[in-house]
Protein backbone atom coordinates (compact mmCIF):
# COMPACT_ATOMS: atom_id res chain seq x y z
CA UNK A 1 111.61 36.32 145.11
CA UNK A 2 112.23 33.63 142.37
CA UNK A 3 113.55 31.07 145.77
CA UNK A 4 110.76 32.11 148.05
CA UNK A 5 107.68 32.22 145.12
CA UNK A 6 109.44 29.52 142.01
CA UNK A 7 109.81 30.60 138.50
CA UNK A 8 105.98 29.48 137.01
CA UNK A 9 102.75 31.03 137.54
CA UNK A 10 103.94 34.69 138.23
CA UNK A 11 105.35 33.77 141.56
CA UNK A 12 102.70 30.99 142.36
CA UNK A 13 99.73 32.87 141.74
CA UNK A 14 96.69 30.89 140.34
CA UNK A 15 94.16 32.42 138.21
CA UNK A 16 91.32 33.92 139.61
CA UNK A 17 93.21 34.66 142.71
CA UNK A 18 93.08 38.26 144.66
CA UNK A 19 96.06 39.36 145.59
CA UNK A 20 95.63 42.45 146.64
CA UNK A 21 93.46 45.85 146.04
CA UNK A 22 94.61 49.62 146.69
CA UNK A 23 92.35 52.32 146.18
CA UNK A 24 93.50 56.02 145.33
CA UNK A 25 90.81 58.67 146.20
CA UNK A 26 91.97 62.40 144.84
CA UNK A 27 89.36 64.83 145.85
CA UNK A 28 87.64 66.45 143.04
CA UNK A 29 88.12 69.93 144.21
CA UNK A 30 92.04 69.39 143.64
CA UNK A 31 91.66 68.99 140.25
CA UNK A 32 88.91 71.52 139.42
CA UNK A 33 90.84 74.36 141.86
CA UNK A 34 93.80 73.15 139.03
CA UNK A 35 91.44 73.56 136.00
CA UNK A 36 89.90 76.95 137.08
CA UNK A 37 93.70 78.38 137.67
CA UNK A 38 94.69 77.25 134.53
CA UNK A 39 91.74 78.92 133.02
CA UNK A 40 92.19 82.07 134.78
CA UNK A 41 96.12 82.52 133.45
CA UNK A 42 94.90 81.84 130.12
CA UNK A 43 91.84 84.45 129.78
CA UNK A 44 94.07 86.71 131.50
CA UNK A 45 96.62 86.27 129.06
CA UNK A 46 94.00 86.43 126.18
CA UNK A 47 92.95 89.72 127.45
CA UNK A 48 96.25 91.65 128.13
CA UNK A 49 97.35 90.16 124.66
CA UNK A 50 93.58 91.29 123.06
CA UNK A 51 94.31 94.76 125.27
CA UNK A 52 97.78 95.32 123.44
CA UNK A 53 96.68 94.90 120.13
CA UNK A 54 94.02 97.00 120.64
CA UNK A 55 96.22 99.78 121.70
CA UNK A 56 98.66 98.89 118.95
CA UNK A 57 95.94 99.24 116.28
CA UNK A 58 94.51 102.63 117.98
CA UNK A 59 98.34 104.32 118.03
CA UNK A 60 98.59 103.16 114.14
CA UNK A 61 94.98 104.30 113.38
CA UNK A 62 96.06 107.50 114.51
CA UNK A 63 99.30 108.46 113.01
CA UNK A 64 98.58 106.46 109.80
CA UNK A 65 95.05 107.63 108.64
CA UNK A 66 93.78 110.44 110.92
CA UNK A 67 96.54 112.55 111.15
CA UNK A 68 97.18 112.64 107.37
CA UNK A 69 93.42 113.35 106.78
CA UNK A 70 93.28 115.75 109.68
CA UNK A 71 96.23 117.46 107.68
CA UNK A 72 95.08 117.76 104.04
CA UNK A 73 91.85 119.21 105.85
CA UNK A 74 93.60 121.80 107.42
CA UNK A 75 95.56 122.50 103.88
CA UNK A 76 92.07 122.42 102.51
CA UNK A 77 90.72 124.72 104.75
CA UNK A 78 93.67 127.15 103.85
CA UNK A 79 93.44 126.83 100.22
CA UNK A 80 89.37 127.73 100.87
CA UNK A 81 90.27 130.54 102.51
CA UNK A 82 91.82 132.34 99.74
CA UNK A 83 95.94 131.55 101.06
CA UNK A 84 97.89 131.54 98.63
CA UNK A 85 100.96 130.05 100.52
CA UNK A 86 99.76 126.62 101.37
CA UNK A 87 102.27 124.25 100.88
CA UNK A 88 101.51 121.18 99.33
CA UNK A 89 100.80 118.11 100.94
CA UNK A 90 104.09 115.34 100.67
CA UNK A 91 102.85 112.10 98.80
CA UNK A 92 104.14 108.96 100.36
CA UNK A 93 103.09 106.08 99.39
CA UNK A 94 100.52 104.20 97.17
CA UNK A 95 97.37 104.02 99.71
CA UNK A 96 93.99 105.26 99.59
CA UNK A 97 95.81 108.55 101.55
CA UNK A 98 98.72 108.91 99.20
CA UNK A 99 96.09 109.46 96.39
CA UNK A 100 94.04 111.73 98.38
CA UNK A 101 97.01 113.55 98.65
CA UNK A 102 97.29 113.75 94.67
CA UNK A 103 94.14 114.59 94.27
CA UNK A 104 94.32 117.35 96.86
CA UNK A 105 97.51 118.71 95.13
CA UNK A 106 95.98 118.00 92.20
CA UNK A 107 93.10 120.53 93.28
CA UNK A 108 95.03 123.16 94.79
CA UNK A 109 97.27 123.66 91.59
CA UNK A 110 94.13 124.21 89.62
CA UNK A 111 92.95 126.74 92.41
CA UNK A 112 95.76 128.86 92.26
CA UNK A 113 96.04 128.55 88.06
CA UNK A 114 92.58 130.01 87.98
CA UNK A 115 93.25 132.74 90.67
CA UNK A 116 96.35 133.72 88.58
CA UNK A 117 94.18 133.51 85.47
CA UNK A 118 91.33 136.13 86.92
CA UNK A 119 93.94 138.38 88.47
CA UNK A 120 95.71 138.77 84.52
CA UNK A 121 92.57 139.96 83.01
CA UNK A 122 91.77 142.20 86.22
């Protein structure tokens, strides 16, 4: 190139010269088809990912909070009745159910003192 064109000049061009033009055309629905896939995969993965944790927070909902509270009503129920074998209720913990649970043992040993008390003087 440097023997056919010499070494000044880039190759013998002049300024101002036009060497040569090429024009790329991409079609527009190439690159939005592209843009709406890529959209699509990612809302789909936002909503199996929004789905899971959903699910997630409904399972621990469930065994965390209801099932303790269904439980101390059921032992509360009991104790209303008049049984006098309820079991307490296990404390785990230092949550809002763990001192429900206190409170509801709490309750129940103050039941059963005063329905010992009226059955000594009956």
């Amino acid at each position: 190139m440097i023997d056919l064109y010499g070494k000044s000049n880039g190759f013998g061009w002049q300024l101002g010269d036009v060497i040569g033009a090429q024009i790329v055309s991409v079609p527009m629905s190439v690159a939005l088809g592209r843009a709406n896939q890529s959209l699509l995969g990612f809302m789909a993965a936002l909503v199996a990912l929004f789905g899971v944790t959903l699910v997630v927070l409904n399972v621990l909902l469930h065994y965390v909070i209801l099932k303790p509270i269904q439980r101390i009503t059921q032992l509360a129920g009991d104790v209303a009745a008049g049984k006098s074998d309820v079991p307490e209720f296990p404390v785990k913990g230092k949550d809002e159910i763990a001192s429900l649970a206190r409170s509801f043992n709490l309750m129940h040993r103050s039941v059963q003192n005063a329905i010992r008390m009226l059955e000594m003087r009956a």
